[in-house]
Protein backbone atom coordinates (compact mmCIF):
# COMPACT_ATOMS: atom_id res chain seq x y z
CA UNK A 1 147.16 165.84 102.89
CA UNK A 2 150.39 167.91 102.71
CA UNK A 3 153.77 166.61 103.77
CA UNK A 4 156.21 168.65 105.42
CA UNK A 5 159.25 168.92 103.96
CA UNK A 6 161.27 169.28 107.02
CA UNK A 7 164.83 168.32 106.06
CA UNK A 8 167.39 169.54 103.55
CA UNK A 9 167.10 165.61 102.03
CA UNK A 10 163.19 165.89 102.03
CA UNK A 11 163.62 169.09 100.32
CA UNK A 12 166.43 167.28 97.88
CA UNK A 13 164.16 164.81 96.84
CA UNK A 14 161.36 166.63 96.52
CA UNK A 15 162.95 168.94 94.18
CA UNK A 16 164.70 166.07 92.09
CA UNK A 17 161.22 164.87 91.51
CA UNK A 18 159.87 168.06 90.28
CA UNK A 19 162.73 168.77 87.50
CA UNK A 20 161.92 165.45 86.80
CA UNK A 21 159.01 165.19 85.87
CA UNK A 22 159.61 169.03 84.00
CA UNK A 23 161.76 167.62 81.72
CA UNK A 24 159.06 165.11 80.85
CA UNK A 25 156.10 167.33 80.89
CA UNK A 26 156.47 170.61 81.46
CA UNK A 27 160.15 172.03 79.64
CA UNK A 28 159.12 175.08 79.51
CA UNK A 29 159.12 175.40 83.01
CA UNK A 30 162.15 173.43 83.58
CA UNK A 31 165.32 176.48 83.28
CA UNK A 32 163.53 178.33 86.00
CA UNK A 33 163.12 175.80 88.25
CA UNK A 34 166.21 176.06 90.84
CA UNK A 35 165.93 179.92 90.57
CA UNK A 36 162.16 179.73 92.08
CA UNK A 37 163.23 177.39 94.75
CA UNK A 38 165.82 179.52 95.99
CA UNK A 39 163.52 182.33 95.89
CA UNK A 40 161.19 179.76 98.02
CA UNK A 41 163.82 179.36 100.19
CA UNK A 42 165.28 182.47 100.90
CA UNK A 43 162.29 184.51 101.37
CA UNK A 44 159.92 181.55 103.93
CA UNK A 45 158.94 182.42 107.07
CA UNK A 46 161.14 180.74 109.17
CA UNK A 47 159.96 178.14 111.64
CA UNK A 48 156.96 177.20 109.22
CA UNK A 49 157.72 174.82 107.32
CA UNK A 50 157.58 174.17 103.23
CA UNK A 51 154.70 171.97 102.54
CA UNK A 52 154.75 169.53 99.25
CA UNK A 53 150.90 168.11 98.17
CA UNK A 54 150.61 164.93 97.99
CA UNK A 55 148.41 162.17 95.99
CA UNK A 56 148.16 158.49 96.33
CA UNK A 57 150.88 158.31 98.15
CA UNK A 58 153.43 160.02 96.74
CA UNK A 59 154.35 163.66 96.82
CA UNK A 60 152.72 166.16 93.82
CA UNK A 61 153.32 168.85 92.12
CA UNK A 62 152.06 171.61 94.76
CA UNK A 63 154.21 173.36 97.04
CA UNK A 64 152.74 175.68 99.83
CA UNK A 65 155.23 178.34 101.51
CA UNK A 66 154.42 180.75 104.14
CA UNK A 67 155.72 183.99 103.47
CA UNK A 68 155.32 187.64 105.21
CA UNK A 69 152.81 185.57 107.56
CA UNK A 70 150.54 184.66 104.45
CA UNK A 71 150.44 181.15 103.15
CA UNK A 72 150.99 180.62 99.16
CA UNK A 73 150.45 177.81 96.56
CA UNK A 74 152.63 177.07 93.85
CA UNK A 75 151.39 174.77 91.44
CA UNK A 76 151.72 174.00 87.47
CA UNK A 77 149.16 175.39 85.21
CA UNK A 78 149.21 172.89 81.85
CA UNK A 79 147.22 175.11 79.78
CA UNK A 80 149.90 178.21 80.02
CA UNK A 81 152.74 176.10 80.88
CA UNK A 82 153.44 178.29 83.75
CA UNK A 83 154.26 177.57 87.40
CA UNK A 84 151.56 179.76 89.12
CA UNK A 85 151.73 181.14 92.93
CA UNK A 86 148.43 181.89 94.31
CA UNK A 87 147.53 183.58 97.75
CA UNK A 88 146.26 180.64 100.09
CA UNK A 89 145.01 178.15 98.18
CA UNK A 90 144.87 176.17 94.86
CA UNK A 91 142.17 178.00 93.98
CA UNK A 92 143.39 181.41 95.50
CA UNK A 93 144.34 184.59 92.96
CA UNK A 94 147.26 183.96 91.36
CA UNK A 95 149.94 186.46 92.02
CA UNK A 96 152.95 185.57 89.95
CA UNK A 97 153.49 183.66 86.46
CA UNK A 98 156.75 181.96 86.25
CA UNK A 99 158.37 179.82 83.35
CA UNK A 100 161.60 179.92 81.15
CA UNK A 101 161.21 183.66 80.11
CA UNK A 102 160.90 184.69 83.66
CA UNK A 103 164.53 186.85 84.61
CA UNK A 104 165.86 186.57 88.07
CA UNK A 105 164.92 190.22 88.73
CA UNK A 106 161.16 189.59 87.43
CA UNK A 107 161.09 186.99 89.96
CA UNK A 108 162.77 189.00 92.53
CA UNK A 109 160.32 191.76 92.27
CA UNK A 110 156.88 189.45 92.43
CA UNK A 111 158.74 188.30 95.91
CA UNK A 112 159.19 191.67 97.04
CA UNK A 113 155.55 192.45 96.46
CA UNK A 114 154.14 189.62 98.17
């Protein structure tokens, strides 16, 4: 069951978590981190709200955003090392590929296209 991040601290901790556990597991991901979640941020719907997946508990590694009235996933793919952002679901088409290679302007334009 998603939990909606709902608050700037929510959001804080949620993100803490993820560069986290990116410096543990998943480096390669880790330098493009903030710029993604700005990118996140900036280009959401407003009034709907970021959604983090959860397991046991706890939140996960998953993060849905609503943007341009469709809903995308964003979730870690260990066998490229890539954050991934798929249209609708987990197991949606993925429609950007995102890790430490990824410029500002590459991300920029896989926003703009969405």
């Amino acid at each position: 069951m998603p939990v909606q991040l709902n608050s700037v601290e929510q959001l804080h901790s949620y993100l803490k978590g993820i560069i986290k556990r990116a410096r543990h597991h998943a480096q390669e991901t880790e330098d493009i981190l903030l710029t993604l979640a700005g990118a996140v941020i900036l280009e959401k719907d407003d009034n709907t709200p970021l959604e983090a997946g959860s397991y046991r508990g706890n939140v996960a590694n998953v993060l849905w955003a609503t943007i341009h009235g469709q809903r995308y996933v964003f979730t870690y793919n260990s066998d490229d090392q890539q954050v991934v952002i798929k249209r609708g679901t987990t197991r949606g088409i993925a429609v950007g590929e995102f890790d430490n290679n990824t410029s500002t302007r590459q991300i920029i334009r896989i926003f703009r296209q969405l």
